[in-house]
Protein backbone atom coordinates (compact mmCIF):
# COMPACT_ATOMS: atom_id res chain seq x y z
CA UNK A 1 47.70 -1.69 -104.59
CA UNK A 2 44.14 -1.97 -105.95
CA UNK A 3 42.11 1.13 -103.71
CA UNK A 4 38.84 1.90 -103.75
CA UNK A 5 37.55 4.60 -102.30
CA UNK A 6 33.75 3.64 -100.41
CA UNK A 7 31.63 5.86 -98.64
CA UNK A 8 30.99 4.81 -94.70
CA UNK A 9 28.10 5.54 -92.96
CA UNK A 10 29.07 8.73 -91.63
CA UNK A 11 28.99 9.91 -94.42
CA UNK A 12 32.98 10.27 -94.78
CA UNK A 13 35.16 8.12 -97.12
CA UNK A 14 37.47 5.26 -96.67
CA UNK A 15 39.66 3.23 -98.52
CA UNK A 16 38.63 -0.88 -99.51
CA UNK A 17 41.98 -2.73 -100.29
CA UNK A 18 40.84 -5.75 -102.36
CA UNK A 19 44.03 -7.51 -102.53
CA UNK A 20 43.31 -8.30 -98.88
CA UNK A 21 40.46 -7.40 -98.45
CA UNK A 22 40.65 -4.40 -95.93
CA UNK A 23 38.85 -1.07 -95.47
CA UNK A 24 41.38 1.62 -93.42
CA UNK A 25 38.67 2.40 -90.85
CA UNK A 26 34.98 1.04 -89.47
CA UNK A 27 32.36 1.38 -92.48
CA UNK A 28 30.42 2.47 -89.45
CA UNK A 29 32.31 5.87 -90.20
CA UNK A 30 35.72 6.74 -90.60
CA UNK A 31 35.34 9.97 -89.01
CA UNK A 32 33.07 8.73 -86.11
CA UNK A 33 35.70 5.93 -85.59
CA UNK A 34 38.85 8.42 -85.54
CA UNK A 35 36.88 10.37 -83.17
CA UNK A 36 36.21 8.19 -80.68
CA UNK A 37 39.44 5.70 -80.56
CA UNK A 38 42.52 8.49 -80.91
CA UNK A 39 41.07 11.57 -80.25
CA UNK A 40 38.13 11.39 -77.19
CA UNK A 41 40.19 8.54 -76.25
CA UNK A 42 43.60 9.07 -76.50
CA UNK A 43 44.13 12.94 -77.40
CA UNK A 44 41.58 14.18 -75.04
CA UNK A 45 42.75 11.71 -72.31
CA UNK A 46 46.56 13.23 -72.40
CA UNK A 47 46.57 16.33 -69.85
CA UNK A 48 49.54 17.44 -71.34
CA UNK A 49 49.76 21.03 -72.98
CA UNK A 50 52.40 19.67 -74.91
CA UNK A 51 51.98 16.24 -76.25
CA UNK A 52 54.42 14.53 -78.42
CA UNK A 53 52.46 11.86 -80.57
CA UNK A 54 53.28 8.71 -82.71
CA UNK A 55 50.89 7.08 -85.13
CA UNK A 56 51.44 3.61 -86.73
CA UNK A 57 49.99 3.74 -90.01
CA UNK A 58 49.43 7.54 -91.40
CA UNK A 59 47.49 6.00 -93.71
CA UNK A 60 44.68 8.45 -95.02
CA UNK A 61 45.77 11.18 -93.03
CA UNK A 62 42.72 11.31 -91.36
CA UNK A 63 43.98 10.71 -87.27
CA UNK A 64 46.53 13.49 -88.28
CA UNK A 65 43.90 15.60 -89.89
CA UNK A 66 41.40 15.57 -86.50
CA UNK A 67 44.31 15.91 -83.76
CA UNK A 68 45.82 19.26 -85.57
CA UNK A 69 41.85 20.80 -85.47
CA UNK A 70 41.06 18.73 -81.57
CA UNK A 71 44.98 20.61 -80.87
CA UNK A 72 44.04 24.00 -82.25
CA UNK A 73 40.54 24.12 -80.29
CA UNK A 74 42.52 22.85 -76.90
CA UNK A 75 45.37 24.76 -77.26
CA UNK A 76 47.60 22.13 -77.18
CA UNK A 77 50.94 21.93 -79.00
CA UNK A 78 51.51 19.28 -80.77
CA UNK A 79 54.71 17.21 -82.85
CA UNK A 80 53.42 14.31 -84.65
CA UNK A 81 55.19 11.19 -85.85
CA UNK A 82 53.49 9.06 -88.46
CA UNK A 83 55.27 5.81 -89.63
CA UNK A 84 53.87 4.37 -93.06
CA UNK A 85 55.11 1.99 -95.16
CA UNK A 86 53.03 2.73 -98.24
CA UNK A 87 52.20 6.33 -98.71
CA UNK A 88 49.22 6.50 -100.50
CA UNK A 89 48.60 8.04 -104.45
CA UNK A 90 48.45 12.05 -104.58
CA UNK A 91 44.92 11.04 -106.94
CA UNK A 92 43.75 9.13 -104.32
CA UNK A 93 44.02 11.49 -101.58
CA UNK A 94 42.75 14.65 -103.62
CA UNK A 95 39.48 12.55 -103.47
CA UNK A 96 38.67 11.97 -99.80
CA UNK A 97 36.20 14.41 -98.49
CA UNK A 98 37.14 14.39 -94.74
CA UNK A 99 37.82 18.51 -95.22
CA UNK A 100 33.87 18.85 -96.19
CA UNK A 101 33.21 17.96 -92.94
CA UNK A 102 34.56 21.20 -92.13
CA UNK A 103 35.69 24.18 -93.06
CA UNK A 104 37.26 25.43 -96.06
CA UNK A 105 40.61 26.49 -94.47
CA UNK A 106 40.65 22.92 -93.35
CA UNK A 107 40.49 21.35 -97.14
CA UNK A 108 43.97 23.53 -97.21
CA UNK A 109 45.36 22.13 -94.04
CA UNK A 110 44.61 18.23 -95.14
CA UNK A 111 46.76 18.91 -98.38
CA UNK A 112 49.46 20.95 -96.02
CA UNK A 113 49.96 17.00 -94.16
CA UNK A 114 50.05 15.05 -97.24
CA UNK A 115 51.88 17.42 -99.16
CA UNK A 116 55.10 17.83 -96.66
CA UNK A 117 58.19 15.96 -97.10
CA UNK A 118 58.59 12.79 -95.84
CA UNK A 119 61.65 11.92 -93.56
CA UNK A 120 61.85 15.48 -91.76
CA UNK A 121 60.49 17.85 -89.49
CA UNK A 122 57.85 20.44 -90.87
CA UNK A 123 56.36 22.98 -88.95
CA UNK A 124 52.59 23.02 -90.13
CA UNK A 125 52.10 26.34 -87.88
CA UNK A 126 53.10 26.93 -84.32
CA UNK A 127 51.67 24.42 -82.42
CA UNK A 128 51.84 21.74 -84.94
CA UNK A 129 54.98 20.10 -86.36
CA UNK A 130 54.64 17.24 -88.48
CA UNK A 131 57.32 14.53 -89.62
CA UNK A 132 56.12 12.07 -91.45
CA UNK A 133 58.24 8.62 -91.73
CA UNK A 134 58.48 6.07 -94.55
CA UNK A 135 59.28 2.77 -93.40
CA UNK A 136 58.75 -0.53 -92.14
CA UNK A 137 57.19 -0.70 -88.84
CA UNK A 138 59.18 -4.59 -88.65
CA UNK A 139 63.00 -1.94 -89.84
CA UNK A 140 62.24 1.31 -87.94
CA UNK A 141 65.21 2.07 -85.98
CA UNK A 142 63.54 2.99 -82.46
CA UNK A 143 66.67 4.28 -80.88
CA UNK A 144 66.00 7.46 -83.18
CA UNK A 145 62.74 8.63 -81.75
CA UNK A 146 62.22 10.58 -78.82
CA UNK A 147 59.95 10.01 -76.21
CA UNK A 148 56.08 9.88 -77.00
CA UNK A 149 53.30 10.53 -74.62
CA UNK A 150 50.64 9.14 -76.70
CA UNK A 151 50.84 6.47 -79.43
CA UNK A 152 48.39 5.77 -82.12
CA UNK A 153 48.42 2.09 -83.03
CA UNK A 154 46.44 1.90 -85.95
CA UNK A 155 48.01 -0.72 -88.60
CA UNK A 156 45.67 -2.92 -90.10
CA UNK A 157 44.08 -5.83 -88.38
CA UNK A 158 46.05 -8.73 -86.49
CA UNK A 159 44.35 -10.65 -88.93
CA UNK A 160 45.60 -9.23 -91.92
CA UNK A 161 48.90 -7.68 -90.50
CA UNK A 162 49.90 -10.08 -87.29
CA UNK A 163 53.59 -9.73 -87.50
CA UNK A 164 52.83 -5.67 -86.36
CA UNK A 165 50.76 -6.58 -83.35
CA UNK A 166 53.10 -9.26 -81.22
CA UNK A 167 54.73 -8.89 -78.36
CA UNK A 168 58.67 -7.56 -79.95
CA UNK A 169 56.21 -4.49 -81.06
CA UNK A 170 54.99 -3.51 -77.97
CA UNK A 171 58.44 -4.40 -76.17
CA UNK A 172 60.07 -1.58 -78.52
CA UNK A 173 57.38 0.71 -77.90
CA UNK A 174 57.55 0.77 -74.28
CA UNK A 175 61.03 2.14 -73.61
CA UNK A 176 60.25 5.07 -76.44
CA UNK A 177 57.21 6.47 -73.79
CA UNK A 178 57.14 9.03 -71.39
CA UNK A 179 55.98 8.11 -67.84
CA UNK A 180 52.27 7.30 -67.93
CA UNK A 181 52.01 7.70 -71.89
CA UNK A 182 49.31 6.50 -73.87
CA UNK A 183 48.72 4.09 -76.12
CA UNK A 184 44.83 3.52 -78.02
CA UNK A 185 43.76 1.16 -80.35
CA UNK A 186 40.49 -0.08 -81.66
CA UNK A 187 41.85 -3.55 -81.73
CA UNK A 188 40.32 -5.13 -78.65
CA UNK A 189 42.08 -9.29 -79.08
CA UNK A 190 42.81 -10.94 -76.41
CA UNK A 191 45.98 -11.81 -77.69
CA UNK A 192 47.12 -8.38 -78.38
CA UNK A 193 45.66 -7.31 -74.41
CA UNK A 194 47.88 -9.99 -73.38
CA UNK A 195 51.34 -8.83 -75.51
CA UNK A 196 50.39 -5.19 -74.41
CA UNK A 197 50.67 -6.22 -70.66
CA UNK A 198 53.64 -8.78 -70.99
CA UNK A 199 55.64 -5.64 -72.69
CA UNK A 200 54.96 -3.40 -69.14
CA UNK A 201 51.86 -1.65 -70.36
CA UNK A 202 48.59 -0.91 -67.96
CA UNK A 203 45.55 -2.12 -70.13
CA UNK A 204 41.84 -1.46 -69.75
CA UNK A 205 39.14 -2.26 -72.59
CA UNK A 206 36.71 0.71 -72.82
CA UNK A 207 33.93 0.77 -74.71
CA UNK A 208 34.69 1.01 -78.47
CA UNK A 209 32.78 2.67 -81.36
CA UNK A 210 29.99 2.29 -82.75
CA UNK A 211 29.88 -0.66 -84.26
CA UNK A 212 32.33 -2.22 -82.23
CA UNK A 213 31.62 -2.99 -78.83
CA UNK A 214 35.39 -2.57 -77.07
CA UNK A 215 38.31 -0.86 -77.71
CA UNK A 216 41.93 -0.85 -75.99
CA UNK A 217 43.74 1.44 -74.22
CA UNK A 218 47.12 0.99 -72.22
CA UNK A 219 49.20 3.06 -69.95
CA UNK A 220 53.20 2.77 -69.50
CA UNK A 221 52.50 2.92 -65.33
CA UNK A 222 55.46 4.19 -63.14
């Protein structure tokens, strides 16, 4: 893949793929953007003490990266699932500066997720366990997972990746939720509001980012 890493206006870093001419997150700010659409909106929403999470496209590492410091000042366990087809260069990585944003101990913690086998469970510290999976959204075999209470749908854009936002998605997501799980995503279509409700799914749009004036988030009602 031809990456470059850009600056957003945050000040944090993303990644521009010009093959189709992508970023990973809002050039309004990566950070800002991870913020407000998983964690304030999704992490923060959960009650649970113990959440079991799923994120579609690891990506950059950076949802990861905010829920293990959001779970550590909540006190909320946490075992995260990542799915990602294309795990990204080792050189690439090294040069993201989301860990400036914060503490030193936390440049050591990014490295911790990207560093960890893929494929199996890894137990970050005690309240975090991490298993990161390489695959295929369209191949994952869904009948492994357990149950989530919160997913994180963040492929790329309908636009440039439809096939992972249609209805036979959301259909095989449903079942693999706990009663009234979660599900955010700053994708806000029409179309993809309409697949999220035929699957079962409770959907509100709530306001969205900056930069971005809605975002959506659905609830597997009982």
């Amino acid at each position: 893949m031809n990456i470059e890493i850009t600056r957003t206006q945050d000040g944090s870093n993303t990644l521009y793929l010009a093959d189709i001419d992508e970023h990973y997150h809002s050039t309004f700010g990566a950070i800002q953007e991870s913020m407000h659409v998983f964690i304030r909106s999704g992490f923060d929403f959960c009650s649970k003490s113990e959440i079991r999470i799923l994120e579609i496209g690891l990506g950059t590492g950076l949802n990861c990266f905010l829920t293990k410091m959001a779970g550590r000042d909540s006190d909320k366990a946490v075992q995260y699932f990542a799915v990602e087809k294309y795990p990204l260069p080792t050189g690439i990585l090294e040069n993201l500066n989301y860990s400036e944003n914060f503490t030193p101990a936390d440049a050591e913690l990014f490295s911790a997720i990207h560093d960890c086998p893929w494929n199996c469970n890894v137990q970050i510290d005690s309240r975090f366990m991490l298993h990161k999976i390489e695959a295929d959204l369209l191949d994952l075999k869904f009948h492994d997972l357990p149950l989530f209470d919160l997913i994180y749908f963040d492929a790329f854009s309908p636009k440039k990746q439809p096939e992972l936002w249609n209805l036979s998605i959301f259909e095989a997501l449903y079942p693999k939720m706990s009663d009234n799980g979660i599900l955010v995503t700053y994708c806000a279509k029409g179309a993809v509001r309409r697949s999220l409700r035929a699957a079962g799914f409770s959907v509100e749009r709530i306001p969205g980012p900056p930069g971005k004036r809605e975002m959506l988030r659905a609830i597997k009602t009982i």
